[in-house]
PDB file of N, CA and C in Angstrom:
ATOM      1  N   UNK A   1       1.434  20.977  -5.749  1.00  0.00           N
ATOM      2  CA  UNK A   1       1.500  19.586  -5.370  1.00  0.00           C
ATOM      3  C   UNK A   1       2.238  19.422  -4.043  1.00  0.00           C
ATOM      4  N   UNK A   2       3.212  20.158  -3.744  1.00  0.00           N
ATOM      5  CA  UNK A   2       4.405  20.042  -2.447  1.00  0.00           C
ATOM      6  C   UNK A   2       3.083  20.398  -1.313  1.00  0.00           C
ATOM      7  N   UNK A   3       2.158  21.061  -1.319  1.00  0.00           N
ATOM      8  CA  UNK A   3       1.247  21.520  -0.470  1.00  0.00           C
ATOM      9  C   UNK A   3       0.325  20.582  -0.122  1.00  0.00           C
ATOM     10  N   UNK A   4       0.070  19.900  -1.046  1.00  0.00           N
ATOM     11  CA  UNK A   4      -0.763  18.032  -0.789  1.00  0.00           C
ATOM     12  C   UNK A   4       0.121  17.185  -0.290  1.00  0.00           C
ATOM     13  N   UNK A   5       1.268  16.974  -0.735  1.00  0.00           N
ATOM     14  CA  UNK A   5       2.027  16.056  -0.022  1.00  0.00           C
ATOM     15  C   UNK A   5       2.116  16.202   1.283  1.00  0.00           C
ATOM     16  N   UNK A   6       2.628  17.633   1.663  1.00  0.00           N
ATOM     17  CA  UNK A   6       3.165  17.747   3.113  1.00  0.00           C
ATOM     18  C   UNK A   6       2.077  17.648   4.089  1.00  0.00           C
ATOM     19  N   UNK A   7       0.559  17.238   3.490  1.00  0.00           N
ATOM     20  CA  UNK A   7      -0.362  16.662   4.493  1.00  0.00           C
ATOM     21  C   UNK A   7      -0.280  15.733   4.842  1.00  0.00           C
ATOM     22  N   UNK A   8       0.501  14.456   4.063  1.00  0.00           N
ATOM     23  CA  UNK A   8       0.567  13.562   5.100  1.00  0.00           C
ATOM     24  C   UNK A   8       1.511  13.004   5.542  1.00  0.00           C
ATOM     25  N   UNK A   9       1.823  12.137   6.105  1.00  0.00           N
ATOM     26  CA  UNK A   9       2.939  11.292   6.665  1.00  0.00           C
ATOM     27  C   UNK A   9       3.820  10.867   6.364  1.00  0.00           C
ATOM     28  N   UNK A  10       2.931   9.731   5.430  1.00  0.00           N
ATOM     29  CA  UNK A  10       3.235   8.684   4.598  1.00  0.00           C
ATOM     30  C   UNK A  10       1.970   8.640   3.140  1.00  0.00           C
ATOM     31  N   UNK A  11       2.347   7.486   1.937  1.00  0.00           N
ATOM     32  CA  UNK A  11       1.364   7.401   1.031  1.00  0.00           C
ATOM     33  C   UNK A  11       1.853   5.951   1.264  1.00  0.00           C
ATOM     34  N   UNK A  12       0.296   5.339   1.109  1.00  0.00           N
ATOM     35  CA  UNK A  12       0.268   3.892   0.659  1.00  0.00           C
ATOM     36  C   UNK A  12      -0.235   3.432  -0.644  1.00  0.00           C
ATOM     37  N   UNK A  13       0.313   3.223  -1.688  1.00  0.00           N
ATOM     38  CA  UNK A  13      -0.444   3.548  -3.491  1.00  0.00           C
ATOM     39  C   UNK A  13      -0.814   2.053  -3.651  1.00  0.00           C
ATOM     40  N   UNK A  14      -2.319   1.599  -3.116  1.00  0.00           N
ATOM     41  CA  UNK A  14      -2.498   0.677  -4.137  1.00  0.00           C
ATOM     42  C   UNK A  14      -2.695   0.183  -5.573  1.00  0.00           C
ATOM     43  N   UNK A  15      -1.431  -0.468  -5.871  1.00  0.00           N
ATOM     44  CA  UNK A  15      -1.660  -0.332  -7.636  1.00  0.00           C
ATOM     45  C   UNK A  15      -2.993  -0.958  -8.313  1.00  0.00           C
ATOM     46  N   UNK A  16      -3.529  -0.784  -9.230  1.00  0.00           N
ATOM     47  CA  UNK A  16      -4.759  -1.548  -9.703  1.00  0.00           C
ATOM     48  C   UNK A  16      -4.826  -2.477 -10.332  1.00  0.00           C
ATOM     49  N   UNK A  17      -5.351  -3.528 -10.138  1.00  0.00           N
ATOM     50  CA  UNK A  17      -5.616  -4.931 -10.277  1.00  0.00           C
ATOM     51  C   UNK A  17      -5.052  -4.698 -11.911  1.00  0.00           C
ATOM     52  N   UNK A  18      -5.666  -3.460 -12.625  1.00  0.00           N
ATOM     53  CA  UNK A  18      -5.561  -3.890 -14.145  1.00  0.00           C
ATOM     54  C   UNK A  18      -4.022  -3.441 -14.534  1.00  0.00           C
ATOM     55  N   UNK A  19      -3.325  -2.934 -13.709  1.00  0.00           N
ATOM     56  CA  UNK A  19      -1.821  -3.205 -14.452  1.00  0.00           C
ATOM     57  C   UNK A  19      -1.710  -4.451 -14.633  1.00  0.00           C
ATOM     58  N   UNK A  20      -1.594  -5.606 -14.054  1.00  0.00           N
ATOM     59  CA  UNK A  20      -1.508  -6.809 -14.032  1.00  0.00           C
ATOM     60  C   UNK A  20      -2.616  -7.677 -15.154  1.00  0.00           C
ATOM     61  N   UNK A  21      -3.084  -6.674 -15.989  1.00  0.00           N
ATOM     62  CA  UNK A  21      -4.101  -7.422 -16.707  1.00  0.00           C
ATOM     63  C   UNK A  21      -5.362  -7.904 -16.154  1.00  0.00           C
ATOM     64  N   UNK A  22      -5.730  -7.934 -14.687  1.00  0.00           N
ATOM     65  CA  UNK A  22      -7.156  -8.152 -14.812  1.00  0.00           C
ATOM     66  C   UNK A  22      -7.895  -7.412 -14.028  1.00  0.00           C
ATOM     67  N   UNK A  23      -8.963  -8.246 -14.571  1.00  0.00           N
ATOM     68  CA  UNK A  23     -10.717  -7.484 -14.776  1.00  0.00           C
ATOM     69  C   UNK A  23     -10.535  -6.407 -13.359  1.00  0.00           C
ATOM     70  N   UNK A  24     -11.020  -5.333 -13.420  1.00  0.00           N
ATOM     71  CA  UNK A  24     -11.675  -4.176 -12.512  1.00  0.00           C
ATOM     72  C   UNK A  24     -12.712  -4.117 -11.946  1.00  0.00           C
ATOM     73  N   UNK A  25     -13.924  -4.758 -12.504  1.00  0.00           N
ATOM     74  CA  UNK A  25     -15.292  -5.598 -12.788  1.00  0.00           C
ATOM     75  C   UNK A  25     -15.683  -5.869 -11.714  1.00  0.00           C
ATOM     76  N   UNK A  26     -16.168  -5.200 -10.606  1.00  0.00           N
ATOM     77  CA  UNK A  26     -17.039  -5.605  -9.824  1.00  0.00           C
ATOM     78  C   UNK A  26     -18.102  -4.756  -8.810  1.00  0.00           C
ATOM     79  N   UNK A  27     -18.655  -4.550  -9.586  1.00  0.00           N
ATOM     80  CA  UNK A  27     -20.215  -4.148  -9.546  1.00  0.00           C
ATOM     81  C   UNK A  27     -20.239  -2.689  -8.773  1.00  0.00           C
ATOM     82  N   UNK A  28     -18.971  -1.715  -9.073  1.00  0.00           N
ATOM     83  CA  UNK A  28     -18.959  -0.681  -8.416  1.00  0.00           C
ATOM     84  C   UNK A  28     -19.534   0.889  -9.565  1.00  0.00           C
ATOM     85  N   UNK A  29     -20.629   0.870  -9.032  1.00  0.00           N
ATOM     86  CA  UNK A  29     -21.313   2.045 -10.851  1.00  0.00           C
ATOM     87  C   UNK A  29     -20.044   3.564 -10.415  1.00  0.00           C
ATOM     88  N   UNK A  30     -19.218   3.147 -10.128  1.00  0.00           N
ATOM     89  CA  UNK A  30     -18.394   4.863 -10.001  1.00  0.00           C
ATOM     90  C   UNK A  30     -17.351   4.170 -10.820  1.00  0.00           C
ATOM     91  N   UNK A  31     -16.979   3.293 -10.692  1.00  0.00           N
ATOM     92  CA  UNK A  31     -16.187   2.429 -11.249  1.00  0.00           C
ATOM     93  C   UNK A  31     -16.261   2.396 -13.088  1.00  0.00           C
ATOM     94  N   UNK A  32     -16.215   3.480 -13.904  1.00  0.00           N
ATOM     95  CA  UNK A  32     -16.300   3.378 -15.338  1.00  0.00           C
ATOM     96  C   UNK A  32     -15.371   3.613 -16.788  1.00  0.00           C
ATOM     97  N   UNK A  33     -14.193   3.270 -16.149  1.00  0.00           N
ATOM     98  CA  UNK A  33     -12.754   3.508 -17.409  1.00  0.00           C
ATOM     99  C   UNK A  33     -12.905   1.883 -17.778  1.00  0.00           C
ATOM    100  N   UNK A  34     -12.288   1.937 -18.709  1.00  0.00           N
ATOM    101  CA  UNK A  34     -12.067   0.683 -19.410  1.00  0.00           C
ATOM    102  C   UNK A  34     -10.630   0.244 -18.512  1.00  0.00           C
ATOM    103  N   UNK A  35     -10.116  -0.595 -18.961  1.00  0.00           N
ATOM    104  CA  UNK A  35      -9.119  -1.594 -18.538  1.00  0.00           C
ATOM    105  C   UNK A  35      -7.672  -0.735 -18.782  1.00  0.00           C
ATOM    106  N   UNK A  36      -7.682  -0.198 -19.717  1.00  0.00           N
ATOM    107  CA  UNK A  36      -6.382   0.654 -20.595  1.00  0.00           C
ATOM    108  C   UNK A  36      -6.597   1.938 -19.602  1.00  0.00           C
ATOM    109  N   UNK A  37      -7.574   2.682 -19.614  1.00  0.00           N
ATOM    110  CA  UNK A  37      -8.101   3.225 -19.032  1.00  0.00           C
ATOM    111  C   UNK A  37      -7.632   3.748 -17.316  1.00  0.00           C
ATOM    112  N   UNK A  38      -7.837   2.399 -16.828  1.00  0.00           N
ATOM    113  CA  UNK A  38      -7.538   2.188 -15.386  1.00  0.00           C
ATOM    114  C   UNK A  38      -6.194   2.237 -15.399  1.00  0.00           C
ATOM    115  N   UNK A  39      -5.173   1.781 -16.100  1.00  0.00           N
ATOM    116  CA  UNK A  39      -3.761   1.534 -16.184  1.00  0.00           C
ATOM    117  C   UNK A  39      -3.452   2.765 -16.387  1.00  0.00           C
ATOM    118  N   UNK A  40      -3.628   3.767 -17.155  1.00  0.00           N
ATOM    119  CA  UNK A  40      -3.280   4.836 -17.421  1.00  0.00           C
ATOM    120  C   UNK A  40      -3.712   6.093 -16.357  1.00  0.00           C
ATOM    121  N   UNK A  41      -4.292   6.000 -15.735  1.00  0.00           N
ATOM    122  CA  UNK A  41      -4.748   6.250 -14.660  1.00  0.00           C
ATOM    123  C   UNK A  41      -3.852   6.015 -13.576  1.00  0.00           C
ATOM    124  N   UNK A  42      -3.535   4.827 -12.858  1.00  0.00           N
ATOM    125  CA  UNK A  42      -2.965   4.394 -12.328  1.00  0.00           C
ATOM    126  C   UNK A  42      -1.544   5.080 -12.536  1.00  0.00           C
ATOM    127  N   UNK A  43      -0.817   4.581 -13.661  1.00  0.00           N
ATOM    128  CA  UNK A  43       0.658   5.002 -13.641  1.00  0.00           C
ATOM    129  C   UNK A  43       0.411   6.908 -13.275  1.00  0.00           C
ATOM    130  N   UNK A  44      -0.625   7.491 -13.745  1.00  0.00           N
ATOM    131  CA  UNK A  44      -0.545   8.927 -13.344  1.00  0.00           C
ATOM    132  C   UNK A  44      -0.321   9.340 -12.018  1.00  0.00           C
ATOM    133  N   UNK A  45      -1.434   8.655 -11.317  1.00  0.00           N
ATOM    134  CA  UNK A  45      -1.526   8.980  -9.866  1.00  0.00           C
ATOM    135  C   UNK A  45      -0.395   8.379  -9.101  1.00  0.00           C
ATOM    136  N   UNK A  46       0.571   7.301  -9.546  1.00  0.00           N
ATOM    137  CA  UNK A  46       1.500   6.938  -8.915  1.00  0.00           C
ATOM    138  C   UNK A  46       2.608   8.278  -8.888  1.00  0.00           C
ATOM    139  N   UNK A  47       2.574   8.529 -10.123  1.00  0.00           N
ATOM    140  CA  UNK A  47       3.637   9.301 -10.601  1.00  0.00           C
ATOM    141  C   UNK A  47       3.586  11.126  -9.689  1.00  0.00           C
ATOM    142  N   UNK A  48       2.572  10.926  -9.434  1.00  0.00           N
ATOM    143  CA  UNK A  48       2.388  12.318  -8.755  1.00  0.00           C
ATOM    144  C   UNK A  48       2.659  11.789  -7.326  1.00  0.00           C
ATOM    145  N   UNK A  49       2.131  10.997  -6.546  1.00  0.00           N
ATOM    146  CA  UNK A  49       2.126  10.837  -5.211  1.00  0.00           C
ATOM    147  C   UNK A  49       3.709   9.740  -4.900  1.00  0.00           C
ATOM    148  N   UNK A  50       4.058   9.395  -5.553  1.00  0.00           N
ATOM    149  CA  UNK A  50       5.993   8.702  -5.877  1.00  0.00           C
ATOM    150  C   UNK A  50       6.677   9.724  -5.320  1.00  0.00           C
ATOM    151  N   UNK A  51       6.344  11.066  -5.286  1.00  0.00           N
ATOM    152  CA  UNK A  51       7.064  12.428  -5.035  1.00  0.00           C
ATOM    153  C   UNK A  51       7.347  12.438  -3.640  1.00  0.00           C
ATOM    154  N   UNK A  52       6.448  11.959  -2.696  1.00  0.00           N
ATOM    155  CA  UNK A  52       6.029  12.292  -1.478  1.00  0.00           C
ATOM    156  C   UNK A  52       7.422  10.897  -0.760  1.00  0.00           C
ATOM    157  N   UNK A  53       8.174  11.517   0.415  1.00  0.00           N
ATOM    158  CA  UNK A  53       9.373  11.048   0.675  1.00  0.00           C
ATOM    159  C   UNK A  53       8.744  10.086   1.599  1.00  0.00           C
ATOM    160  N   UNK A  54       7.535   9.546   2.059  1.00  0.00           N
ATOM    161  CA  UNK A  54       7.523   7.784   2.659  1.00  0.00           C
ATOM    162  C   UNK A  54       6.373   7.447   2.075  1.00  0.00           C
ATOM    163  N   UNK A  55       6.972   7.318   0.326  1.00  0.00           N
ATOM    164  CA  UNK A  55       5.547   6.435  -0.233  1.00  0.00           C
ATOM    165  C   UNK A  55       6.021   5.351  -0.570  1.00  0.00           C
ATOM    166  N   UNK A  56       5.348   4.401  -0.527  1.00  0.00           N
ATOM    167  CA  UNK A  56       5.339   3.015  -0.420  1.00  0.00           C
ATOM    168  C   UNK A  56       4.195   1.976  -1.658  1.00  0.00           C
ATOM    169  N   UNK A  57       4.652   1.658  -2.594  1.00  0.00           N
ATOM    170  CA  UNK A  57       3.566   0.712  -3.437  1.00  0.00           C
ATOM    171  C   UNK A  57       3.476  -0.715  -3.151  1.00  0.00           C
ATOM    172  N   UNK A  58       1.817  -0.942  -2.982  1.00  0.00           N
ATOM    173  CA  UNK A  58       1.243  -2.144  -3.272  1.00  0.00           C
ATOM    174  C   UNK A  58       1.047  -2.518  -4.294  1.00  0.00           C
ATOM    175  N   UNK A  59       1.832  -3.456  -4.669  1.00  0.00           N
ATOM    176  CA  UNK A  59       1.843  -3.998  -6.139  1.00  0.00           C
ATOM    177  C   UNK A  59       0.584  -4.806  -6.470  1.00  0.00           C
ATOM    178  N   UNK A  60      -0.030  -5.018  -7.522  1.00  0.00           N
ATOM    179  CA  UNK A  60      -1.026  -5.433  -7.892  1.00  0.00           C
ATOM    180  C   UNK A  60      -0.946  -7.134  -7.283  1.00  0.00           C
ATOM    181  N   UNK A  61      -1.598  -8.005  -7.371  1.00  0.00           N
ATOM    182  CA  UNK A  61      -1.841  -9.823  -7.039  1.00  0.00           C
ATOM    183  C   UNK A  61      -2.713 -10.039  -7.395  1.00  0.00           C
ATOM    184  N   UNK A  62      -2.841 -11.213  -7.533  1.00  0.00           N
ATOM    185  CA  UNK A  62      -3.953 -12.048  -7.575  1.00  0.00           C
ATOM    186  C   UNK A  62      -4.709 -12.546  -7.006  1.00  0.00           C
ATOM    187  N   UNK A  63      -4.366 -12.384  -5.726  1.00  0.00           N
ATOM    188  CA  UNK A  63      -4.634 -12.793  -4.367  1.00  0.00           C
ATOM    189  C   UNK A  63      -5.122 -11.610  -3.650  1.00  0.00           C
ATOM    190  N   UNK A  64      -5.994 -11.197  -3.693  1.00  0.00           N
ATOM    191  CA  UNK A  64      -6.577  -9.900  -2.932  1.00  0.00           C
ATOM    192  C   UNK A  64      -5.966  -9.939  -1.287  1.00  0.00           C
ATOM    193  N   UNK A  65      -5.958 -11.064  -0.746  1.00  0.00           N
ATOM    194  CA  UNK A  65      -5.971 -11.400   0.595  1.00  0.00           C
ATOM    195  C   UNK A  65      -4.541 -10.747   0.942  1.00  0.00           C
ATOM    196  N   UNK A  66      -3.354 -11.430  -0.086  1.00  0.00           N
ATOM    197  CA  UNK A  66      -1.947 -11.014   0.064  1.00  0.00           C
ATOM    198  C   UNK A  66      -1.513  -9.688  -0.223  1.00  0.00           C
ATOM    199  N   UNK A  67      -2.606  -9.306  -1.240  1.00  0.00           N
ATOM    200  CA  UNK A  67      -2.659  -8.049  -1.384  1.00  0.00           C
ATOM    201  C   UNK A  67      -2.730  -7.109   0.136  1.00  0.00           C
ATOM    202  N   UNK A  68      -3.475  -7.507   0.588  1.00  0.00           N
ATOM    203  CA  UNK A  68      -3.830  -6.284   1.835  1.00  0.00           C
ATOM    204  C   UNK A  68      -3.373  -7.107   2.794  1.00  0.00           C
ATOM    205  N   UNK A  69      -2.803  -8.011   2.865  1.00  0.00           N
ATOM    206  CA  UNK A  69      -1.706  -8.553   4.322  1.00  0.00           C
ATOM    207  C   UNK A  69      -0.244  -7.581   3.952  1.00  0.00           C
ATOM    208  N   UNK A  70       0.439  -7.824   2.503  1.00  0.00           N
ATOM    209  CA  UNK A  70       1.093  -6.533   2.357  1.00  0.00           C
ATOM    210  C   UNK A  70       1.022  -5.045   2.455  1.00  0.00           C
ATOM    211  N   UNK A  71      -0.025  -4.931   2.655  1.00  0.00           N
ATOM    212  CA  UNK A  71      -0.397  -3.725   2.829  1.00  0.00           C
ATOM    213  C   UNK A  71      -0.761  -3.460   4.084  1.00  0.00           C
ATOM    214  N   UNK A  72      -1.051  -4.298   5.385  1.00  0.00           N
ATOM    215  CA  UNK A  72      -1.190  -4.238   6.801  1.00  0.00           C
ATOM    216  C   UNK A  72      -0.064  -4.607   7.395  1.00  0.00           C
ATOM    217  N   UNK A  73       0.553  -5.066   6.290  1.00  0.00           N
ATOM    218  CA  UNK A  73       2.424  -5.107   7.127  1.00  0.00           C
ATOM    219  C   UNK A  73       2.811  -3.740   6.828  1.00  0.00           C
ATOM    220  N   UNK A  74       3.366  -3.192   5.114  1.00  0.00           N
ATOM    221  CA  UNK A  74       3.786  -1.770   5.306  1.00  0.00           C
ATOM    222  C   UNK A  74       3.326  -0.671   6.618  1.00  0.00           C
ATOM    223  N   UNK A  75       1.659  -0.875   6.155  1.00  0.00           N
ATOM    224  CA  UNK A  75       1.170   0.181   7.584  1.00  0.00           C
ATOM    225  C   UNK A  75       1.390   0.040   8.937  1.00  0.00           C
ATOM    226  N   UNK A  76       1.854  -0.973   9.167  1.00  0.00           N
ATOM    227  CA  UNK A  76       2.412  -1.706  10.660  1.00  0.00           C
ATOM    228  C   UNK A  76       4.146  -0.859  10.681  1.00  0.00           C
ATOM    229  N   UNK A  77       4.452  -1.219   9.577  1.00  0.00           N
ATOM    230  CA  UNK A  77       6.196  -0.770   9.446  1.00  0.00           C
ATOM    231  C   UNK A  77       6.000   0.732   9.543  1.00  0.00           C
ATOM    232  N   UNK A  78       5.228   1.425   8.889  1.00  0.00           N
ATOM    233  CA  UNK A  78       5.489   2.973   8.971  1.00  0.00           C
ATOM    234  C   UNK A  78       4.764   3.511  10.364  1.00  0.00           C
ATOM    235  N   UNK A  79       3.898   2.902  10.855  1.00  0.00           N
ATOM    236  CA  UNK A  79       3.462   3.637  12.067  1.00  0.00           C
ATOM    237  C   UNK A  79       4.666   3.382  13.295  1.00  0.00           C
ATOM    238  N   UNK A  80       4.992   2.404  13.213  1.00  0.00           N
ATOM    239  CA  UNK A  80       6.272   1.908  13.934  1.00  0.00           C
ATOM    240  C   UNK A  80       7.562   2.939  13.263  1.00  0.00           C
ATOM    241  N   UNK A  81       8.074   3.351  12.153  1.00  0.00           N
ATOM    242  CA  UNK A  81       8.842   4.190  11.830  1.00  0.00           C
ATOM    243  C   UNK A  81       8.297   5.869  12.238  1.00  0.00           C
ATOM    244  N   UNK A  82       7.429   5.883  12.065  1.00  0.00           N
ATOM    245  CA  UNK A  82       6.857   7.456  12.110  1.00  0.00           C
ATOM    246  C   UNK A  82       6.770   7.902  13.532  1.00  0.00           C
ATOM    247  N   UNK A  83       6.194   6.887  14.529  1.00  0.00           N
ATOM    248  CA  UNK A  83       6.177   6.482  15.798  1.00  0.00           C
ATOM    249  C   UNK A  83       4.745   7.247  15.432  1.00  0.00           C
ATOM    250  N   UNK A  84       4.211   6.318  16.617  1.00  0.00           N
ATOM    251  CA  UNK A  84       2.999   6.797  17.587  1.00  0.00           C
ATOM    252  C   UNK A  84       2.642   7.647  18.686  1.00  0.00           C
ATOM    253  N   UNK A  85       2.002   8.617  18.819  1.00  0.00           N
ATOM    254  CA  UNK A  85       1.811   9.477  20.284  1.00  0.00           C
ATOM    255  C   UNK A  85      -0.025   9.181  20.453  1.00  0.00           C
ATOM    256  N   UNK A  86       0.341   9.083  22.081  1.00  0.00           N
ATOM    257  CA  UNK A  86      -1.491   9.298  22.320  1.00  0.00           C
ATOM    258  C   UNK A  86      -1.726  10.575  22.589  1.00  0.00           C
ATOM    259  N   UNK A  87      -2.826  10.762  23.106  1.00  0.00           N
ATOM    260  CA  UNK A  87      -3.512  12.317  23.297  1.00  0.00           C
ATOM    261  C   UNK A  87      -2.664  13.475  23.960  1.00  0.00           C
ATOM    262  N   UNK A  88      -1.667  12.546  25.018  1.00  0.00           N
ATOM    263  CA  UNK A  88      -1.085  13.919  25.770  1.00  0.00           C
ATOM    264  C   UNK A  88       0.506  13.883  25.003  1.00  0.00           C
ATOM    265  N   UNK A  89       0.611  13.481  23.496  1.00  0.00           N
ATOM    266  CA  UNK A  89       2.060  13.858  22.573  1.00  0.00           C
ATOM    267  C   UNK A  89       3.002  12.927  23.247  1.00  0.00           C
ATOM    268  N   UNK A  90       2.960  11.584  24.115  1.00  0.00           N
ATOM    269  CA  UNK A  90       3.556  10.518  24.637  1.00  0.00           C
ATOM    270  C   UNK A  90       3.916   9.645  23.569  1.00  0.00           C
ATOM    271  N   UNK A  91       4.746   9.162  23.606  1.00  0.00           N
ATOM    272  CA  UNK A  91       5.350   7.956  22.478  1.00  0.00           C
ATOM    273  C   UNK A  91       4.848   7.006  23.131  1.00  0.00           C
ATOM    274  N   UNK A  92       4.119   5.932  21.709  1.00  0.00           N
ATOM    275  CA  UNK A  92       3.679   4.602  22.398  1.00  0.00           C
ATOM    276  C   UNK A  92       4.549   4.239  21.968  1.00  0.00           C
ATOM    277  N   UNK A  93       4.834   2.803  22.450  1.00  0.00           N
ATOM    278  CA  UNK A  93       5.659   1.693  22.146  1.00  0.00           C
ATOM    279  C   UNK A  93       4.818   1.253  20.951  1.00  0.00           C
ATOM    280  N   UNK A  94       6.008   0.299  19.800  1.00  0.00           N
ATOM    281  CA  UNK A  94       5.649   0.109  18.814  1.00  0.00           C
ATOM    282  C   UNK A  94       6.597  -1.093  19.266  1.00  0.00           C
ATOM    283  N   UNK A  95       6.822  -1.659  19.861  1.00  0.00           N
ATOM    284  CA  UNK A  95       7.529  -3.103  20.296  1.00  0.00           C
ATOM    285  C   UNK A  95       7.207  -4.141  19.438  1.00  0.00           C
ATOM    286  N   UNK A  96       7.601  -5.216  18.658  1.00  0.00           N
ATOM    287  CA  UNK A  96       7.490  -5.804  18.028  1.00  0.00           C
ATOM    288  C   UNK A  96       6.821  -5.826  16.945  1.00  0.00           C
ATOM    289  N   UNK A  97       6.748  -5.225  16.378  1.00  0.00           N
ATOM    290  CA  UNK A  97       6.427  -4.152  15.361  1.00  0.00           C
ATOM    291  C   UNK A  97       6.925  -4.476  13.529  1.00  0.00           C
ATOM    292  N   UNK A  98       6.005  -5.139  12.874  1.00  0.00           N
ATOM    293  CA  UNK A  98       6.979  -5.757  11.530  1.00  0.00           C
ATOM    294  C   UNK A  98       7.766  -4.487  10.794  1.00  0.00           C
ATOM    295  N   UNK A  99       8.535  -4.738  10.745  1.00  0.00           N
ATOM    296  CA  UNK A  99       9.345  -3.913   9.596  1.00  0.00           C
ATOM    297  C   UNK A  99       8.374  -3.994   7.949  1.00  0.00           C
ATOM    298  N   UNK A 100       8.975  -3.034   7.529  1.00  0.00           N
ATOM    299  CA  UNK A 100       8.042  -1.956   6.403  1.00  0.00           C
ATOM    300  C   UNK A 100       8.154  -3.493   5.102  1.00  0.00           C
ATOM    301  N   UNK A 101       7.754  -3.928   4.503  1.00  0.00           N
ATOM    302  CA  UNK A 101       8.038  -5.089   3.373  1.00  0.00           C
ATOM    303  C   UNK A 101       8.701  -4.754   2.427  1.00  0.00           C
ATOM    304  N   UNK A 102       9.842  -5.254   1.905  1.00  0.00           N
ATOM    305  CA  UNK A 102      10.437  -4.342   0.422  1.00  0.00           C
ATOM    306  C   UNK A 102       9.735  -4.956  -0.717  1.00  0.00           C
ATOM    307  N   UNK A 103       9.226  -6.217  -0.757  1.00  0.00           N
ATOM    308  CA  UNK A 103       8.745  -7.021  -2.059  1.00  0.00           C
ATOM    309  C   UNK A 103       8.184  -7.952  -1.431  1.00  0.00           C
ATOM    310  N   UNK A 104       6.858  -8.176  -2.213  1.00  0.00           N
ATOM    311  CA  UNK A 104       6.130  -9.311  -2.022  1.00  0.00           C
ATOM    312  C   UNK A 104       6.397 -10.817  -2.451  1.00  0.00           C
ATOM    313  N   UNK A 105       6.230 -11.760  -1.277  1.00  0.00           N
ATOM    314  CA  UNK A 105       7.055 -12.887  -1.753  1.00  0.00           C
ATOM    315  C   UNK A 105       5.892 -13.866  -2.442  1.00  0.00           C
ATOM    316  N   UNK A 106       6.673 -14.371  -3.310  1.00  0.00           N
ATOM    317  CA  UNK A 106       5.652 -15.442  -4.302  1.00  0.00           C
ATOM    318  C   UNK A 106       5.463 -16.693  -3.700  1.00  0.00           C
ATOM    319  N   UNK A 107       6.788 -16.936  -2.682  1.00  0.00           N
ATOM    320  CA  UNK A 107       7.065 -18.396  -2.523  1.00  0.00           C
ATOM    321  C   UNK A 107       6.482 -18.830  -1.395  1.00  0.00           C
ATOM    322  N   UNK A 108       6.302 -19.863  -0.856  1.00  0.00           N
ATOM    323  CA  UNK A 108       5.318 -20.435   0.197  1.00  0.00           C
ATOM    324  C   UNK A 108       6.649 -20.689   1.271  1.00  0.00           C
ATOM    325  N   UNK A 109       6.192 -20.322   2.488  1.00  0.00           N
ATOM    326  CA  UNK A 109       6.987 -20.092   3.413  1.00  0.00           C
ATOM    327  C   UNK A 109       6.510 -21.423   4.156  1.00  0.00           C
ATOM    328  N   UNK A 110       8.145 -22.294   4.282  1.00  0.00           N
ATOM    329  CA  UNK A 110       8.160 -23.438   4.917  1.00  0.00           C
ATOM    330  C   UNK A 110       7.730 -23.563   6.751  1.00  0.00           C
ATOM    331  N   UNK A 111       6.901 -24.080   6.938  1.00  0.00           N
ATOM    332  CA  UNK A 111       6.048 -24.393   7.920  1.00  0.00           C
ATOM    333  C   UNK A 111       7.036 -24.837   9.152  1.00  0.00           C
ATOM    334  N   UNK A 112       7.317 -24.571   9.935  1.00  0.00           N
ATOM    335  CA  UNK A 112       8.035 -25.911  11.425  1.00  0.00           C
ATOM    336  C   UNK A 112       7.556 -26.779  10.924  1.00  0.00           C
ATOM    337  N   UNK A 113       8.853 -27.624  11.696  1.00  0.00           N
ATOM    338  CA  UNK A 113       7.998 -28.835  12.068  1.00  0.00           C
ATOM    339  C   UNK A 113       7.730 -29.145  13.745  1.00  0.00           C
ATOM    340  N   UNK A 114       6.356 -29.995  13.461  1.00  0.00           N
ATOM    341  CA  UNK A 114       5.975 -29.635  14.947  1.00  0.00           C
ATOM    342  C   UNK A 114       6.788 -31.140  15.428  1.00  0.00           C
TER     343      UNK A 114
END
């Protein structure tokens, strides 16, 4: 397992919709564990790739959308932590750059006023 890990960087573990209790259900034919199934599944593969020293979980939602805005912030935070090089091994700038998310927020973030 130490020999899979050290391929990559980072891990980003999206958790599956069915820890959270729902449906998996959508029209994917590779797609064939039951619900219990998927959960048990899930906690496995966490549990193996949890090992790897910049893994990071996407917690399940309801909100698919928030789902993967958390998940395009973490990947924003670790490429900015890991840093970036282009072709000739140069550091790009990662300048303003969101920091990695610790928890997803439930609450509705108060607007300015204009």
């Amino acid at each position: 397992m130490d020999a899979e890990l050290q391929r990559y960087d980072a891990v980003i573990f999206f958790e599956s919709a069915a820890v959270g209790g729902m449906g998996i259900e959508g029209g994917n034919p590779i797609r064939n564990e039951s619900l219990q199934q998927a959960v048990e599944l899930d906690l496995k593969l966490r549990e193996l790739w949890s090992q790897h020293p910049h893994f990071t979980l996407v917690p399940h939602n309801p909100s698919f959308f928030k789902k993967i805005s958390f998940a395009l912030a973490v990947l924003e935070g670790i490429v900015s932590e890991l840093g970036c090089k282009d072709k000739k091994g140069r550091r790009i700038s990662t300048r303003g750059a969101i920091k990695r998310p610790q928890a997803l927020s439930h609450q509705k973030k108060k607007r300015p006023k204009s």
